[in-house]
N, C-alpha and C. Protein backbone atom coordinates (compact mmCIF):
# COMPACT_ATOMS: atom_id res chain seq x y z
N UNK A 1 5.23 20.98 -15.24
CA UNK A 1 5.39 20.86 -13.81
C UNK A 1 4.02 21.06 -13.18
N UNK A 2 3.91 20.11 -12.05
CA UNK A 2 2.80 20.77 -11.05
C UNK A 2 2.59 20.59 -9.91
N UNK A 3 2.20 21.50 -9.37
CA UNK A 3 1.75 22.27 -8.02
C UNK A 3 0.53 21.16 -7.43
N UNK A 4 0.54 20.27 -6.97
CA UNK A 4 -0.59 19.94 -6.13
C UNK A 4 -0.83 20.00 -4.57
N UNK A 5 -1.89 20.76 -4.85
CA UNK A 5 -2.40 21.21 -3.07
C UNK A 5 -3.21 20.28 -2.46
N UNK A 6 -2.76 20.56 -1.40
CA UNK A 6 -3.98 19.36 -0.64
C UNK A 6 -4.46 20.35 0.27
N UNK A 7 -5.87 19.75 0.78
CA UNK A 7 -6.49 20.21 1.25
C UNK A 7 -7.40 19.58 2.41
N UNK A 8 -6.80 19.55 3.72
CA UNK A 8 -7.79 18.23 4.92
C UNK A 8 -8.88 18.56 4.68
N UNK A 9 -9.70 17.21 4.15
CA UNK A 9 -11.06 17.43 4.66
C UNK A 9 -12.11 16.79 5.73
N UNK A 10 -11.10 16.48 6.92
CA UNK A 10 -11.27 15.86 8.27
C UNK A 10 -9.93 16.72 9.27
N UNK A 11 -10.28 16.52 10.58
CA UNK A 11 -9.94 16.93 11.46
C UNK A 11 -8.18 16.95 11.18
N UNK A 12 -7.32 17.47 11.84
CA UNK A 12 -5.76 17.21 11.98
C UNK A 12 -5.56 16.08 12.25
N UNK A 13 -6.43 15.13 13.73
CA UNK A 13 -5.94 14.18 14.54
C UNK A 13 -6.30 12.61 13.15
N UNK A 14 -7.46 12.89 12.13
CA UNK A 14 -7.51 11.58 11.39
C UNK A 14 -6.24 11.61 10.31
N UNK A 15 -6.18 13.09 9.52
CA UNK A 15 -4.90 12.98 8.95
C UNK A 15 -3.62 12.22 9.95
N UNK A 16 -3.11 13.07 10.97
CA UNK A 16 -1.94 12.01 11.61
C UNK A 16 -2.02 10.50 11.58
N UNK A 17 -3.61 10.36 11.51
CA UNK A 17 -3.47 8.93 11.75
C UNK A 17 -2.92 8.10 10.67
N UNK A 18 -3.07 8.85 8.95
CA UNK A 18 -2.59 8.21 7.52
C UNK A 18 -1.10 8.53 7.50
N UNK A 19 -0.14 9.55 8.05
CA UNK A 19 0.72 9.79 8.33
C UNK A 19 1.38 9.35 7.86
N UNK A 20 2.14 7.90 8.51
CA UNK A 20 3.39 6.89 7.79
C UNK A 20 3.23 6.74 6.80
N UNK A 21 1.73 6.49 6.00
CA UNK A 21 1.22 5.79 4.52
C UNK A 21 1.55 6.81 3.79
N UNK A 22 1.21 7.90 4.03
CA UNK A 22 1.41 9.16 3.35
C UNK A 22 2.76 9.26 3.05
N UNK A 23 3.93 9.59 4.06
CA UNK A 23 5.10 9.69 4.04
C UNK A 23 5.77 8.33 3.15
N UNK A 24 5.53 7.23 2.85
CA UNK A 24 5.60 6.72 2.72
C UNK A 24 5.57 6.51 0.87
N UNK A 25 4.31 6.94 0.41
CA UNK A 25 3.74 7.11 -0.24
C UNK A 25 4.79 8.52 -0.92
N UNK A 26 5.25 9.41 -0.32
CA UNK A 26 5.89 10.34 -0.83
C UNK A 26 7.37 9.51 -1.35
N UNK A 27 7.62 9.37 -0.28
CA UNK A 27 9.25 8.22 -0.38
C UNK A 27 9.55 8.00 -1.50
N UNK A 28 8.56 7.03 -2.43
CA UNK A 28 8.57 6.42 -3.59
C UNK A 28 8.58 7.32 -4.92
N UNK A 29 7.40 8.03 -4.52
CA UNK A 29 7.29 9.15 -5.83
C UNK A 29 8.83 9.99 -5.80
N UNK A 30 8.92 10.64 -4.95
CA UNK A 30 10.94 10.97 -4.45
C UNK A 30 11.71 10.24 -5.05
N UNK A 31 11.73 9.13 -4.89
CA UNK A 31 12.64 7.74 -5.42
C UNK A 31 12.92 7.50 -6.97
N UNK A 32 11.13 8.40 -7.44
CA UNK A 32 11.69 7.69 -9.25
C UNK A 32 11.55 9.24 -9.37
N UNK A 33 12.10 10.09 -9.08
CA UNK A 33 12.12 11.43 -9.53
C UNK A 33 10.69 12.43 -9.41
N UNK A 34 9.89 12.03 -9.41
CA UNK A 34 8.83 13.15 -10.02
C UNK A 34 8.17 13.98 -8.68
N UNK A 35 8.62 13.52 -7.35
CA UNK A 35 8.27 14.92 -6.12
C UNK A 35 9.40 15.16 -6.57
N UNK A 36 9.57 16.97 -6.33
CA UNK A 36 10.68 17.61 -6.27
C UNK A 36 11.31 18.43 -4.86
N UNK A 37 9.11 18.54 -4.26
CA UNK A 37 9.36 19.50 -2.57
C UNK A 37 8.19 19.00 -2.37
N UNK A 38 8.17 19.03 -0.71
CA UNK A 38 6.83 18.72 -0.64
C UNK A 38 6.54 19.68 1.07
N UNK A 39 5.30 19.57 1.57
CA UNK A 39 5.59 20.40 2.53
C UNK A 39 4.20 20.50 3.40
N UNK A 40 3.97 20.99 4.78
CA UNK A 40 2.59 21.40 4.99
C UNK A 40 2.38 23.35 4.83
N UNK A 41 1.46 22.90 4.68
CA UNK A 41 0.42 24.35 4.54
C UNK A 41 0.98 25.31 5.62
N UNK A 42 0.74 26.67 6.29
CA UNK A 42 0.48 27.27 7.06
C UNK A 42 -0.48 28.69 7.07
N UNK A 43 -1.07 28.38 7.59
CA UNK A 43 -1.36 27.37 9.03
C UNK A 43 -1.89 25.65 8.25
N UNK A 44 -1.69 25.29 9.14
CA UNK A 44 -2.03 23.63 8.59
C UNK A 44 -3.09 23.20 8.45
N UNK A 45 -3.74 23.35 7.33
CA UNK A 45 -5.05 23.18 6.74
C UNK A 45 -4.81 22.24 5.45
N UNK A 46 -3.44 21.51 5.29
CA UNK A 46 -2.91 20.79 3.97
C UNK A 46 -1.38 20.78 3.83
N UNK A 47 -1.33 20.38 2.37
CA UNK A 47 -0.04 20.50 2.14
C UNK A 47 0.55 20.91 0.82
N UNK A 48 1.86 21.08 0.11
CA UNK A 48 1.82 21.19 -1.46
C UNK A 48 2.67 20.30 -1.72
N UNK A 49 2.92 19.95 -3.18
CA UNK A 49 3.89 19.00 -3.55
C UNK A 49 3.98 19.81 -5.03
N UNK A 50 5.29 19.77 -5.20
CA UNK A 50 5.83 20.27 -6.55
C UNK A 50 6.43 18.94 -7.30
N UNK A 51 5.62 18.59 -8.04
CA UNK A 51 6.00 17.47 -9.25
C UNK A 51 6.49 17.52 -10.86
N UNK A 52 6.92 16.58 -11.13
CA UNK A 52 7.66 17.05 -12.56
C UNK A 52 7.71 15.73 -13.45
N UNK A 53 7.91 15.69 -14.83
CA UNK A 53 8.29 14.87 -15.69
C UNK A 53 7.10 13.60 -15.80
N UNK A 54 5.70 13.70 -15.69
CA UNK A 54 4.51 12.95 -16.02
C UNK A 54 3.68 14.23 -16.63
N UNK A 55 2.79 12.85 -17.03
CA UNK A 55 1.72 13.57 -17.57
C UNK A 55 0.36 14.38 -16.74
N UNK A 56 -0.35 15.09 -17.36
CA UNK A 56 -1.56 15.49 -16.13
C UNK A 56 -2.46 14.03 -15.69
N UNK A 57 -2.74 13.06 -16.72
CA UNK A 57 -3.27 11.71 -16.24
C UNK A 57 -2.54 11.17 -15.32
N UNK A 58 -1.39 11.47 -15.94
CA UNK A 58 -0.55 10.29 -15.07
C UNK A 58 -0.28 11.29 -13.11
N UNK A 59 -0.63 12.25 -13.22
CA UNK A 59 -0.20 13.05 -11.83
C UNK A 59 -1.78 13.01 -11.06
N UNK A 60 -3.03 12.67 -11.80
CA UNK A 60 -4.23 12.73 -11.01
C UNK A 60 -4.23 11.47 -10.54
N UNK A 61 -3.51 10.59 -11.29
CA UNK A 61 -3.66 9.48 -10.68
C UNK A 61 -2.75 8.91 -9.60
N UNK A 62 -1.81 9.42 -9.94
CA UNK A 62 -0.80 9.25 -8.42
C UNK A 62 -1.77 10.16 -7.21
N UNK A 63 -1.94 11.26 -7.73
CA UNK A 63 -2.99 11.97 -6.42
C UNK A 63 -4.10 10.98 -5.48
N UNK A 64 -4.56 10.45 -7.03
CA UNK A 64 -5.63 9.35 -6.52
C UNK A 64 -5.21 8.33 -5.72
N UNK A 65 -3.99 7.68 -5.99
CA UNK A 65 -3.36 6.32 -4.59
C UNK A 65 -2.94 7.08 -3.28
N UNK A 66 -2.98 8.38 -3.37
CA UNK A 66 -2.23 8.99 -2.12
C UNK A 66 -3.27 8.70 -0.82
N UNK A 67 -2.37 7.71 -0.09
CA UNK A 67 -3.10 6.94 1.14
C UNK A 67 -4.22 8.56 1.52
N UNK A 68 -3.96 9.70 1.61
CA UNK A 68 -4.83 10.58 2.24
C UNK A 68 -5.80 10.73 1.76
N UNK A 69 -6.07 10.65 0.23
CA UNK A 69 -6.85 10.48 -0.59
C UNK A 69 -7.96 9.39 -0.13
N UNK A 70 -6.87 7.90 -0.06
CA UNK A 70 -8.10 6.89 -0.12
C UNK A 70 -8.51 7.09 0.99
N UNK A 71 -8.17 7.38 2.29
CA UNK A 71 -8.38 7.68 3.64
C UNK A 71 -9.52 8.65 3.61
N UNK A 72 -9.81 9.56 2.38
CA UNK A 72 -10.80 10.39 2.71
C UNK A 72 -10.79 11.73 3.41
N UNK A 73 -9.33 12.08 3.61
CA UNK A 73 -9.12 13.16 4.49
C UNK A 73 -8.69 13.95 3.75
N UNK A 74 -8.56 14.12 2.11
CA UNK A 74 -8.02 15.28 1.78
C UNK A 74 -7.98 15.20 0.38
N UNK A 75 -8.30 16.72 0.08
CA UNK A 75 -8.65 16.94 -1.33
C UNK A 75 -7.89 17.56 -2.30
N UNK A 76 -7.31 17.35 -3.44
CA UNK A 76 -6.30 17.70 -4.05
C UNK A 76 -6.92 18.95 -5.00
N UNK A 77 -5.98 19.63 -5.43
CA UNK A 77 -6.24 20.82 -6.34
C UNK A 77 -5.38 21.02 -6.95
N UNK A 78 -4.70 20.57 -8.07
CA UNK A 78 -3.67 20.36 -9.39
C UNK A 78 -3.73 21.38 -10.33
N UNK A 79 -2.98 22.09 -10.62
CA UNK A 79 -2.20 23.27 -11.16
C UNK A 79 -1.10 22.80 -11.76
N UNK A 80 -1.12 22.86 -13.56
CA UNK A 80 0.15 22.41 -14.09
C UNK A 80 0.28 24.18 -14.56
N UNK A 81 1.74 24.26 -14.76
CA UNK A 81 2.42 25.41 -15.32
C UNK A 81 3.89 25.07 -15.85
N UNK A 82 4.23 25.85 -16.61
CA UNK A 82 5.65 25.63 -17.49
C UNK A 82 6.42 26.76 -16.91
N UNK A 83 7.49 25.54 -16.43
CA UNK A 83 8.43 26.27 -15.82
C UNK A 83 9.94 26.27 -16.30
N UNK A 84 9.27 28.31 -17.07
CA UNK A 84 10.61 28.70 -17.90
C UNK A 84 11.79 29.28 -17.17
N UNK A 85 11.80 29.31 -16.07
CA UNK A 85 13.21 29.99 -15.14
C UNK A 85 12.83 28.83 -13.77
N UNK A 86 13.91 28.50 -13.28
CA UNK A 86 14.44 27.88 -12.52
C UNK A 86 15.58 28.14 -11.40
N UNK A 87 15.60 27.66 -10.93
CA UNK A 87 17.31 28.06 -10.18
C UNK A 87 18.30 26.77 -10.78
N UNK A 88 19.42 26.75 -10.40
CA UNK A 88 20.37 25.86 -11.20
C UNK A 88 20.10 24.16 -10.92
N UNK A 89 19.59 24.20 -9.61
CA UNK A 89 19.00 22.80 -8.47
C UNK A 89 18.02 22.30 -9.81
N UNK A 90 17.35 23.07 -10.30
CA UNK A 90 15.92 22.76 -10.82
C UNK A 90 15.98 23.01 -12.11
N UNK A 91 17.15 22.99 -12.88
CA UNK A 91 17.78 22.97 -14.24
C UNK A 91 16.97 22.06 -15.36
N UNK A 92 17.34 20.75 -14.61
CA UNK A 92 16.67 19.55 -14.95
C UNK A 92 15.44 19.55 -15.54
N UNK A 93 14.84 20.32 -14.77
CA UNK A 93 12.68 20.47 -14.88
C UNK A 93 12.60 21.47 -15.66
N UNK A 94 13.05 22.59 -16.56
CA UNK A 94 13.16 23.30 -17.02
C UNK A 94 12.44 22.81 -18.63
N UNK A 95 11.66 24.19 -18.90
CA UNK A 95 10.79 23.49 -20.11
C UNK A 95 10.79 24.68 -21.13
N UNK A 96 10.29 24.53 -22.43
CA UNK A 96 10.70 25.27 -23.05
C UNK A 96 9.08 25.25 -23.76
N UNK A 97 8.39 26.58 -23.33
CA UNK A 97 7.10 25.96 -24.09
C UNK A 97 7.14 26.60 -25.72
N UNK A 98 6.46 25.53 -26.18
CA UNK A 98 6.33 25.43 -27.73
C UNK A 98 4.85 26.74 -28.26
N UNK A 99 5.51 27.61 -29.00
CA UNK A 99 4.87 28.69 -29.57
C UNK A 99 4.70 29.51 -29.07
């Protein structure tokens, strides 16, 4: 599983402006499973997204199409961890690490 943070690195008012693309951009990843939450920061300096079931290549690179990304307004910080307890919602993502 992982934790990716974002981080604006332009004003609030240029982020709003990637907004729809962004949301948009979440929609899909939602759609084939792998966002699980997503959210802004507080105070609003970013946002997090909790992802699941790819690889670490395969999650820098979704980071990398994220319209905010190509927009230039924001910087990601990716944290994978194995996640051995869950609540029952989050059963599914549940991993069993080896050794």
């Amino acid at each position: 599983m992982f934790v990716m943070e974002l981080t604006y690195t332009a004003p609030v008012e240029a982020v709003e402006e990637e907004m729809d693309a962004h949301i948009a951009w979440l929609d899909g990843y939602y759609a084939s499973g792998v966002f699980l939450a997503s959210g802004r920061k507080v105070p609003r300096d970013g946002g997090i997204i909790l992802a699941a079931g790819v690889s670490r290549a395969e999650i820098e690179r979704i980071a990398a199409e994220d319209p905010f990304t190509l927009a230039g307004v924001c910087e990601y910080r990716i944290t994978e961890f194995i996640a051995t307890k869950t609540s029952g919602d989050l059963a599914a993502v549940r991993e069993n690490p080896v050794g």
